[in-house]
PDB file of N, CA and C in Angstrom:
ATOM      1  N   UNK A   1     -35.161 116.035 183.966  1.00  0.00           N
ATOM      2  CA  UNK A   1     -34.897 116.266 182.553  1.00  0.00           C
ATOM      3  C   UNK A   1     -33.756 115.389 182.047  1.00  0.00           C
ATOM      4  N   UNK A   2     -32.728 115.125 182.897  1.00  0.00           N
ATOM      5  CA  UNK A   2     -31.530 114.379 182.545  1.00  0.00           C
ATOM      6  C   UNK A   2     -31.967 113.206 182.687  1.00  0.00           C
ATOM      7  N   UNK A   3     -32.427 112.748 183.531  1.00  0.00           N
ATOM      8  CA  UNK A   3     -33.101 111.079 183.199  1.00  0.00           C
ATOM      9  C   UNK A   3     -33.562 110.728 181.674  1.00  0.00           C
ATOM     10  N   UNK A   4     -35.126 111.473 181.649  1.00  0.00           N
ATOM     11  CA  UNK A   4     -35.837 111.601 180.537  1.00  0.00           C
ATOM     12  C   UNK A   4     -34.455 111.796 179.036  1.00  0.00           C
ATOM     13  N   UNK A   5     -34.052 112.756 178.928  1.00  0.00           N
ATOM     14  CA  UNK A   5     -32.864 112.982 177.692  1.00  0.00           C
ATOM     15  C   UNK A   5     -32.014 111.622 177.536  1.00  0.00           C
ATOM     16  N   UNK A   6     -31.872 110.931 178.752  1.00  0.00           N
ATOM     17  CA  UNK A   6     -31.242 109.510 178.822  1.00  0.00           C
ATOM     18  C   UNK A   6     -31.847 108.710 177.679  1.00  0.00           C
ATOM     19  N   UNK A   7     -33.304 109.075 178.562  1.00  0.00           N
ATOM     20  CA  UNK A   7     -34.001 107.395 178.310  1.00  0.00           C
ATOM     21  C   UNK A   7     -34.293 107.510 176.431  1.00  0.00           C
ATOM     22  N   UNK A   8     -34.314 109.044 176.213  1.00  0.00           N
ATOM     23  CA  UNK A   8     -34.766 108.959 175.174  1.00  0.00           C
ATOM     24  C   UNK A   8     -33.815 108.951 173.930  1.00  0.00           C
ATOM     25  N   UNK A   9     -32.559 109.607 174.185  1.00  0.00           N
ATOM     26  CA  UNK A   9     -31.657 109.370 173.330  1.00  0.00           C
ATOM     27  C   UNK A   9     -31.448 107.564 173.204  1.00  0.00           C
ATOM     28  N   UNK A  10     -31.065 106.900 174.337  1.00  0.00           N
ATOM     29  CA  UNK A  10     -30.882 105.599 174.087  1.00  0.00           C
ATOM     30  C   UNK A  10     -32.006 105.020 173.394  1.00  0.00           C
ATOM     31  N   UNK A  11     -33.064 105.264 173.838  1.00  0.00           N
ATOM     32  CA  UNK A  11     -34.453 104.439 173.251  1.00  0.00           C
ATOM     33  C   UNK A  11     -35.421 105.063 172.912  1.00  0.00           C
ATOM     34  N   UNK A  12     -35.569 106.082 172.282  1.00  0.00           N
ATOM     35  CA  UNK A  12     -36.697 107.292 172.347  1.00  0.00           C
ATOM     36  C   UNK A  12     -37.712 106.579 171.156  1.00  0.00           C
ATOM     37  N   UNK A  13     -37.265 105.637 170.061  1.00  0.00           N
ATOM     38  CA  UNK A  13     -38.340 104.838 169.258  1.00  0.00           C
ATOM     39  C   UNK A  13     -39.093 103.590 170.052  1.00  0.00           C
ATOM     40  N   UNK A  14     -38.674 103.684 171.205  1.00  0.00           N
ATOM     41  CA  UNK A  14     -39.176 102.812 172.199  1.00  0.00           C
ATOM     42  C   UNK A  14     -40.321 103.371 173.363  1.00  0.00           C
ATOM     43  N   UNK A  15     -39.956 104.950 173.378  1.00  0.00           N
ATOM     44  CA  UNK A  15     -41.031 105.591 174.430  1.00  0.00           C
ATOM     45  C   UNK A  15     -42.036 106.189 173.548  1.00  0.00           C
ATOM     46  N   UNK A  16     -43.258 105.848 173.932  1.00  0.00           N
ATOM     47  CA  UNK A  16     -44.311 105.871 173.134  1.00  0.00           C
ATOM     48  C   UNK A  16     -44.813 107.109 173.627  1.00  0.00           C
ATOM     49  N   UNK A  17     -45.151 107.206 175.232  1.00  0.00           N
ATOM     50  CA  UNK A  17     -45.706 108.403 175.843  1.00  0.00           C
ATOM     51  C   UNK A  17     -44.951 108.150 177.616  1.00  0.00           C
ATOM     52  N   UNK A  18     -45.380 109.445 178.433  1.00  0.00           N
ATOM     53  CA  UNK A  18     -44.376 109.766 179.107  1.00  0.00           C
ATOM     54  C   UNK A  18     -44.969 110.482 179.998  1.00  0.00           C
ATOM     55  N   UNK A  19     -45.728 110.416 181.440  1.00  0.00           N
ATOM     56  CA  UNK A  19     -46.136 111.543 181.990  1.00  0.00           C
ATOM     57  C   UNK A  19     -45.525 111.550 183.223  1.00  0.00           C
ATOM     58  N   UNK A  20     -45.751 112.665 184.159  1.00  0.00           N
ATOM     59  CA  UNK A  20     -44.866 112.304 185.613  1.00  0.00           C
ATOM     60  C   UNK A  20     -45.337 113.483 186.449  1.00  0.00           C
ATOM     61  N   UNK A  21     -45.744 113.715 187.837  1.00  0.00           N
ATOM     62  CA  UNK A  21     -45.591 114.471 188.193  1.00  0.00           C
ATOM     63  C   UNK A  21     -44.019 114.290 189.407  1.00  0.00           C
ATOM     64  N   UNK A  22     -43.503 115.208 189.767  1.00  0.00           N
ATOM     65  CA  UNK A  22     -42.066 114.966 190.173  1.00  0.00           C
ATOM     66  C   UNK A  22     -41.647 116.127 191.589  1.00  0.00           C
ATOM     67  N   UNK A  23     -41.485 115.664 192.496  1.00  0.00           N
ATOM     68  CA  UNK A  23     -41.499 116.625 193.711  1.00  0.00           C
ATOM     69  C   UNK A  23     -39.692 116.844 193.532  1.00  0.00           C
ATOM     70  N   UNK A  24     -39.346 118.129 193.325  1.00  0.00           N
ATOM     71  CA  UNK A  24     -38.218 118.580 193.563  1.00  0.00           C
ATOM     72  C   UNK A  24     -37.396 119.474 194.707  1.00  0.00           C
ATOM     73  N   UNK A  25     -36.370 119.331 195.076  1.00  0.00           N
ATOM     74  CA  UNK A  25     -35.955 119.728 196.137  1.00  0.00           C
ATOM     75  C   UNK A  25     -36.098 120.928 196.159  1.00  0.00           C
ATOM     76  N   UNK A  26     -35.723 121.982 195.116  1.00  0.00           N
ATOM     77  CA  UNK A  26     -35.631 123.377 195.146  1.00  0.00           C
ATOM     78  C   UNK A  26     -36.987 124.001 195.578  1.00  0.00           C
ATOM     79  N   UNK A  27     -38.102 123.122 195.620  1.00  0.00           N
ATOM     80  CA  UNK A  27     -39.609 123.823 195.767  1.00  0.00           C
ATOM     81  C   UNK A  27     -40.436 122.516 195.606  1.00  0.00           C
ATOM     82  N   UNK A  28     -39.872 122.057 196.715  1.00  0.00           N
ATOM     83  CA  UNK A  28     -41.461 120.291 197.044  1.00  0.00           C
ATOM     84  C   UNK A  28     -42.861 120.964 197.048  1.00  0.00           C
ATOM     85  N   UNK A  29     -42.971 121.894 197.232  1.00  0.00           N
ATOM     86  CA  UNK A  29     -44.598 122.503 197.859  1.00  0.00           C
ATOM     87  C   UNK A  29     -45.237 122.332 196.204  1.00  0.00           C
ATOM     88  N   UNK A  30     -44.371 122.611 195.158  1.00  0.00           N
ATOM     89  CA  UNK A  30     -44.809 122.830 193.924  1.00  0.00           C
ATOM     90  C   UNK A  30     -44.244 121.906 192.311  1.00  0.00           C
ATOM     91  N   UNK A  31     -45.109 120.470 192.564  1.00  0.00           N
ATOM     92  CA  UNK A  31     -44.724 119.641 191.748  1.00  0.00           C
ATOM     93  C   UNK A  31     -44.383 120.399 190.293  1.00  0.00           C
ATOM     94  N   UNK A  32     -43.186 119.202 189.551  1.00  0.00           N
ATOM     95  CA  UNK A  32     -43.003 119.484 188.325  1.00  0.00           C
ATOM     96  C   UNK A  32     -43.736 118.741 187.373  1.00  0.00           C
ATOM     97  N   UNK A  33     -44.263 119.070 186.431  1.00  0.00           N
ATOM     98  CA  UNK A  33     -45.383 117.943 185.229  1.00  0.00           C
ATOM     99  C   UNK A  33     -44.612 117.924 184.041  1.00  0.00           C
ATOM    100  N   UNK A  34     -44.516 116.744 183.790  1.00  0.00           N
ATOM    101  CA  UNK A  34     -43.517 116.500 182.102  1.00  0.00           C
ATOM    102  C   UNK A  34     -44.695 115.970 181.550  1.00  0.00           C
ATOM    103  N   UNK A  35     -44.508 115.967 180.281  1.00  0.00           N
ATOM    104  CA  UNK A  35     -45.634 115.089 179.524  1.00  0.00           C
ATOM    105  C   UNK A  35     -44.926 115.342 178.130  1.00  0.00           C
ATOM    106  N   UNK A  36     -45.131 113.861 177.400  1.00  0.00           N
ATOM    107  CA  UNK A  36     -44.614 113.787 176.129  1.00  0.00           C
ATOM    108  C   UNK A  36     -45.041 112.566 175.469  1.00  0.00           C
ATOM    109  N   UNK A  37     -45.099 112.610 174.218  1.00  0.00           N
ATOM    110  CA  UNK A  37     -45.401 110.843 173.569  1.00  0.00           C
ATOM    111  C   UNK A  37     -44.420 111.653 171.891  1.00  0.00           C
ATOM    112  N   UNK A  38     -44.210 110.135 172.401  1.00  0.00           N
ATOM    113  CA  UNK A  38     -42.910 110.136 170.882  1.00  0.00           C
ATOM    114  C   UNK A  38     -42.041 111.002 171.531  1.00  0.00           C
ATOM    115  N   UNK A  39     -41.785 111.581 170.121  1.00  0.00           N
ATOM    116  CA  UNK A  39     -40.547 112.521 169.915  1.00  0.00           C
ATOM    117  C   UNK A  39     -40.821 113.870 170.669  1.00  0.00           C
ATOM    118  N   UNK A  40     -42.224 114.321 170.944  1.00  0.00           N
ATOM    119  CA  UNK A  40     -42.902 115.564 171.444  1.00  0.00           C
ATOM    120  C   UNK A  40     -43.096 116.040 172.910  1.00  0.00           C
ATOM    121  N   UNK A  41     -41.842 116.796 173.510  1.00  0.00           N
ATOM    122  CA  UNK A  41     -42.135 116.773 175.005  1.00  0.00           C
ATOM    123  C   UNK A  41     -42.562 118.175 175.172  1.00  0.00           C
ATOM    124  N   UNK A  42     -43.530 117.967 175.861  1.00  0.00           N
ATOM    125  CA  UNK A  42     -44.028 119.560 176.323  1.00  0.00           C
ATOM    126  C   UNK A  42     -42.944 120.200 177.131  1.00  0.00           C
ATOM    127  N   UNK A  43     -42.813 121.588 177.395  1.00  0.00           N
ATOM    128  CA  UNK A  43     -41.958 122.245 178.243  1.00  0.00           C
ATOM    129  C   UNK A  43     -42.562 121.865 179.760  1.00  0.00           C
ATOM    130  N   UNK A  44     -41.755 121.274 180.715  1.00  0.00           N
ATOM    131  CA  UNK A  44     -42.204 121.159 182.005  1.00  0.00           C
ATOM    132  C   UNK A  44     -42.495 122.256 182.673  1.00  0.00           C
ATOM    133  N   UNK A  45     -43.656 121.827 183.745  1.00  0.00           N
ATOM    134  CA  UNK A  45     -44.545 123.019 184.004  1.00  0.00           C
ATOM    135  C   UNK A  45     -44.765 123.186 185.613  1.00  0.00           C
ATOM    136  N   UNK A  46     -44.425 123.824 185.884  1.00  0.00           N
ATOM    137  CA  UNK A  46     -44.595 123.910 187.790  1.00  0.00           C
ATOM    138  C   UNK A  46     -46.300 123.721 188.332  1.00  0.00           C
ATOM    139  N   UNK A  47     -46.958 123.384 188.875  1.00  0.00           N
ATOM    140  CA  UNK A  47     -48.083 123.381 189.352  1.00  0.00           C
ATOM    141  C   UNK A  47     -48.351 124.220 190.667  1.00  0.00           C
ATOM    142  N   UNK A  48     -49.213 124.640 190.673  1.00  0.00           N
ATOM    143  CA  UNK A  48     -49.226 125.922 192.039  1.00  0.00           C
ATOM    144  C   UNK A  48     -49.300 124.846 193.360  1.00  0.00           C
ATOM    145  N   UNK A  49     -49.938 123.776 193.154  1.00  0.00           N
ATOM    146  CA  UNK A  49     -49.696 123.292 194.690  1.00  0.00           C
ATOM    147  C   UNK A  49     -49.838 121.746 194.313  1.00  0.00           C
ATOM    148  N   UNK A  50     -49.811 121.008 194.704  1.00  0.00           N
ATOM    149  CA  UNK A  50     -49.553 119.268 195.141  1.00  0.00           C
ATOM    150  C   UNK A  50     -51.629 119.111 194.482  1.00  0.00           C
ATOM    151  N   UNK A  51     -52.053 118.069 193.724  1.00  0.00           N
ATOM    152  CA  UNK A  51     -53.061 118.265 193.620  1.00  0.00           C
ATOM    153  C   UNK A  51     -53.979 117.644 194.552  1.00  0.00           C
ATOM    154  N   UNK A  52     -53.278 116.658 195.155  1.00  0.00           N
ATOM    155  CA  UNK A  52     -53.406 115.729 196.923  1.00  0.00           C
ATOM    156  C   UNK A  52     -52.393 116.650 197.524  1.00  0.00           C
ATOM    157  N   UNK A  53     -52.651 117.231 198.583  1.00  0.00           N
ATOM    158  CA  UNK A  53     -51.493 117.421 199.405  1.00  0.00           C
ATOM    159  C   UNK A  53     -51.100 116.753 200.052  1.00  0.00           C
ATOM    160  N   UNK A  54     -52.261 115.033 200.805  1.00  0.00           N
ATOM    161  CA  UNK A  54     -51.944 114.127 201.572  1.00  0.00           C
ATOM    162  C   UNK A  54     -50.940 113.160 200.564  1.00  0.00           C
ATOM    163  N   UNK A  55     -50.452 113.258 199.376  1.00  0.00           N
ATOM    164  CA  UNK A  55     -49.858 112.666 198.639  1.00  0.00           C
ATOM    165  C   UNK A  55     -48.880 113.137 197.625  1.00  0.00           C
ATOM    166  N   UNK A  56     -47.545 113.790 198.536  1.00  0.00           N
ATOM    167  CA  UNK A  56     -46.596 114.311 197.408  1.00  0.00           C
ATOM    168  C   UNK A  56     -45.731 113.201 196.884  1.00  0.00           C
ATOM    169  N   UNK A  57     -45.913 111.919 196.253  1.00  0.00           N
ATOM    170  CA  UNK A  57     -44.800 111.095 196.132  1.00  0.00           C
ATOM    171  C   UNK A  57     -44.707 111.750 194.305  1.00  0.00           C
ATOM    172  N   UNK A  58     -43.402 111.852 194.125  1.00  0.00           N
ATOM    173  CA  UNK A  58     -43.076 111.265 192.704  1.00  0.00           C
ATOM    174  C   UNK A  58     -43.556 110.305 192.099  1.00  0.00           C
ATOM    175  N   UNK A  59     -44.628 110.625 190.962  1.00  0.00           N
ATOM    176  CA  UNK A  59     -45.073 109.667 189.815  1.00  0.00           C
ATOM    177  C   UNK A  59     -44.589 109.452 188.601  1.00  0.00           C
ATOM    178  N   UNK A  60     -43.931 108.373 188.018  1.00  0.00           N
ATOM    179  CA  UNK A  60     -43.611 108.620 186.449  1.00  0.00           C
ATOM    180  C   UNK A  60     -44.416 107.615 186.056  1.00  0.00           C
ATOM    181  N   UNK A  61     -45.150 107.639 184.565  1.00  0.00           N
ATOM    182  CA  UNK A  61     -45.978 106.567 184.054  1.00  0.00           C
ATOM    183  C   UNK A  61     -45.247 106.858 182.441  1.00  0.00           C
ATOM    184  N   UNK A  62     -44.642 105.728 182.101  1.00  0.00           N
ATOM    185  CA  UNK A  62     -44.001 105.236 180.737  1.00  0.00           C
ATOM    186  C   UNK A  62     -44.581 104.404 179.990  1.00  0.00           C
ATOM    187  N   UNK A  63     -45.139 104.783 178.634  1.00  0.00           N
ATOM    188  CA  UNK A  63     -45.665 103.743 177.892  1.00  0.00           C
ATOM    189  C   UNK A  63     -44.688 103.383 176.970  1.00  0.00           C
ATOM    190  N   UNK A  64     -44.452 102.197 177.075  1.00  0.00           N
ATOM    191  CA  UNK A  64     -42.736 101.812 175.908  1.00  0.00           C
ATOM    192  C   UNK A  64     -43.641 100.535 174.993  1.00  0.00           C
ATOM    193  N   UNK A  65     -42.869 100.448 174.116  1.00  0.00           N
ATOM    194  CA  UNK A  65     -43.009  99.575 173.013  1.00  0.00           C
ATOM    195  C   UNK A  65     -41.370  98.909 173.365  1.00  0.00           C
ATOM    196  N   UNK A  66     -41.321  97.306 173.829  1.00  0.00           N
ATOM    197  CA  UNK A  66     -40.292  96.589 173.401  1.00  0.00           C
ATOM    198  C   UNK A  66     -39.330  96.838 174.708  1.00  0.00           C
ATOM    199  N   UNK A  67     -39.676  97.804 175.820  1.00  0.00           N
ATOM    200  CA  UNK A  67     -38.845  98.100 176.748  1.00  0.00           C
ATOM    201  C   UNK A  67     -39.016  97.739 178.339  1.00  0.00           C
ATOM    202  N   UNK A  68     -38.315  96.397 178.584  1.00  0.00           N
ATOM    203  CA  UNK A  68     -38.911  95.952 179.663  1.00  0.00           C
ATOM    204  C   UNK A  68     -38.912  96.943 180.709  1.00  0.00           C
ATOM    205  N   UNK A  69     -39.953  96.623 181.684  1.00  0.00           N
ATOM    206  CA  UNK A  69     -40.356  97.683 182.780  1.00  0.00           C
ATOM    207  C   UNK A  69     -38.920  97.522 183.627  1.00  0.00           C
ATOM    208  N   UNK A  70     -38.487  95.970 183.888  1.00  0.00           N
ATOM    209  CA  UNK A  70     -37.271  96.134 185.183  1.00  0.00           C
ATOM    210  C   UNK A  70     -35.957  97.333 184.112  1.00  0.00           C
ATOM    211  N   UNK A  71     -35.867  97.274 182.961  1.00  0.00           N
ATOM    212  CA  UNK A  71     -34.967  97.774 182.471  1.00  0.00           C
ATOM    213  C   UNK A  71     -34.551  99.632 183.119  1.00  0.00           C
ATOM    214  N   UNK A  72     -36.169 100.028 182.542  1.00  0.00           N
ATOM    215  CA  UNK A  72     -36.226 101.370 182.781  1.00  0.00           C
ATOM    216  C   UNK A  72     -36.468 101.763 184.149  1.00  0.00           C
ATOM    217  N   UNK A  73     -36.768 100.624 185.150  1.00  0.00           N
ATOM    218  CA  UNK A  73     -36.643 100.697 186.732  1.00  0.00           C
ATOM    219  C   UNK A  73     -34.841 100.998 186.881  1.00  0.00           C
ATOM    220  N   UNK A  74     -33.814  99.753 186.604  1.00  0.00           N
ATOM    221  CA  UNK A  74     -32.843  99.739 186.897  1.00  0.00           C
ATOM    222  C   UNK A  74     -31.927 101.393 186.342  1.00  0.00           C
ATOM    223  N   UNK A  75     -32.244 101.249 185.210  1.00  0.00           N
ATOM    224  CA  UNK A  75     -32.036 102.835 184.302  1.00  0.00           C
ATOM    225  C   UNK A  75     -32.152 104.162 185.749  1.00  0.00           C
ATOM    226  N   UNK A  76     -33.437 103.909 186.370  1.00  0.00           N
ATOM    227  CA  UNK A  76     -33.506 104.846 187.064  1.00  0.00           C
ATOM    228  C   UNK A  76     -33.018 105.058 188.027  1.00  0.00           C
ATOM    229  N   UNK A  77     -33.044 104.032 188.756  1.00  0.00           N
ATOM    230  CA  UNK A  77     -31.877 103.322 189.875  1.00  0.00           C
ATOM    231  C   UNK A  77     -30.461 104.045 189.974  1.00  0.00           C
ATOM    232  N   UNK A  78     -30.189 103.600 188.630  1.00  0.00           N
ATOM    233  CA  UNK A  78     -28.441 104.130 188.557  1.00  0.00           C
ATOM    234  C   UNK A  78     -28.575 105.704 188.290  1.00  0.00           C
ATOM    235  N   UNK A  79     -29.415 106.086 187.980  1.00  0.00           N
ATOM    236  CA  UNK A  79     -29.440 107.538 187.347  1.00  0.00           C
ATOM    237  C   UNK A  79     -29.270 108.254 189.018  1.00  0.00           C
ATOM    238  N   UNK A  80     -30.186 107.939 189.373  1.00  0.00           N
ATOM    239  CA  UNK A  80     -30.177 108.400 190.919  1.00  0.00           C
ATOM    240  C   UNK A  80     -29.746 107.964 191.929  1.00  0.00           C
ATOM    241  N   UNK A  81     -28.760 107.316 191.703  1.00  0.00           N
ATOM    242  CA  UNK A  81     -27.917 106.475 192.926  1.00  0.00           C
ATOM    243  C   UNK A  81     -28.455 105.620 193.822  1.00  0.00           C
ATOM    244  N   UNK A  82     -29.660 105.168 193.429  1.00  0.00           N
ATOM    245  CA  UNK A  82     -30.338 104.240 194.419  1.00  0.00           C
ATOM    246  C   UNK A  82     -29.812 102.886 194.071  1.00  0.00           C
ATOM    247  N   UNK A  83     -29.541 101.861 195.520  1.00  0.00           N
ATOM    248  CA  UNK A  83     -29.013 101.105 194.939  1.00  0.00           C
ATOM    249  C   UNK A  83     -29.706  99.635 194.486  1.00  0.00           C
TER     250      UNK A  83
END
């Protein structure tokens, strides 16, 4: 959520749409789903189980207008301490 509130306060006339499923520590067994375009984010939603179970990676898919992809890579990078 704090990523996303990032990306969108800085550039939110730039994120067009927004989906993700997101494995979190508190409960990996049970991905989180964001979904939003524009200004409109749905309330994130727990899913009862992995919809691959052979495949829990974190997905985010960003459709931007004007926002290079390495930008919102590096954005994420620093958000999460990766270096």
């Amino acid at each position: 959520d704090m990523f996303v509130d990032l990306l969108r306060s800085a550039h939110g006339e730039k994120l067009l749409r927004m989906k993700a499923v997101v494995k979190l520590s508190d409960n990996p067994d049970r991905p989180l789903v964001l979904h939003g375009v524009q200004n409109i984010f749905h309330t994130p939603e727990r899913l009862a189980a992995w919809p691959d179970p052979s495949d829990q990676r974190t997905r985010m898919v960003l459709i931007t207008k004007d926002l290079p992809e390495a930008f919102v890579q590096d954005l994420f990078a620093a958000f999460t301490g990766a270096p």
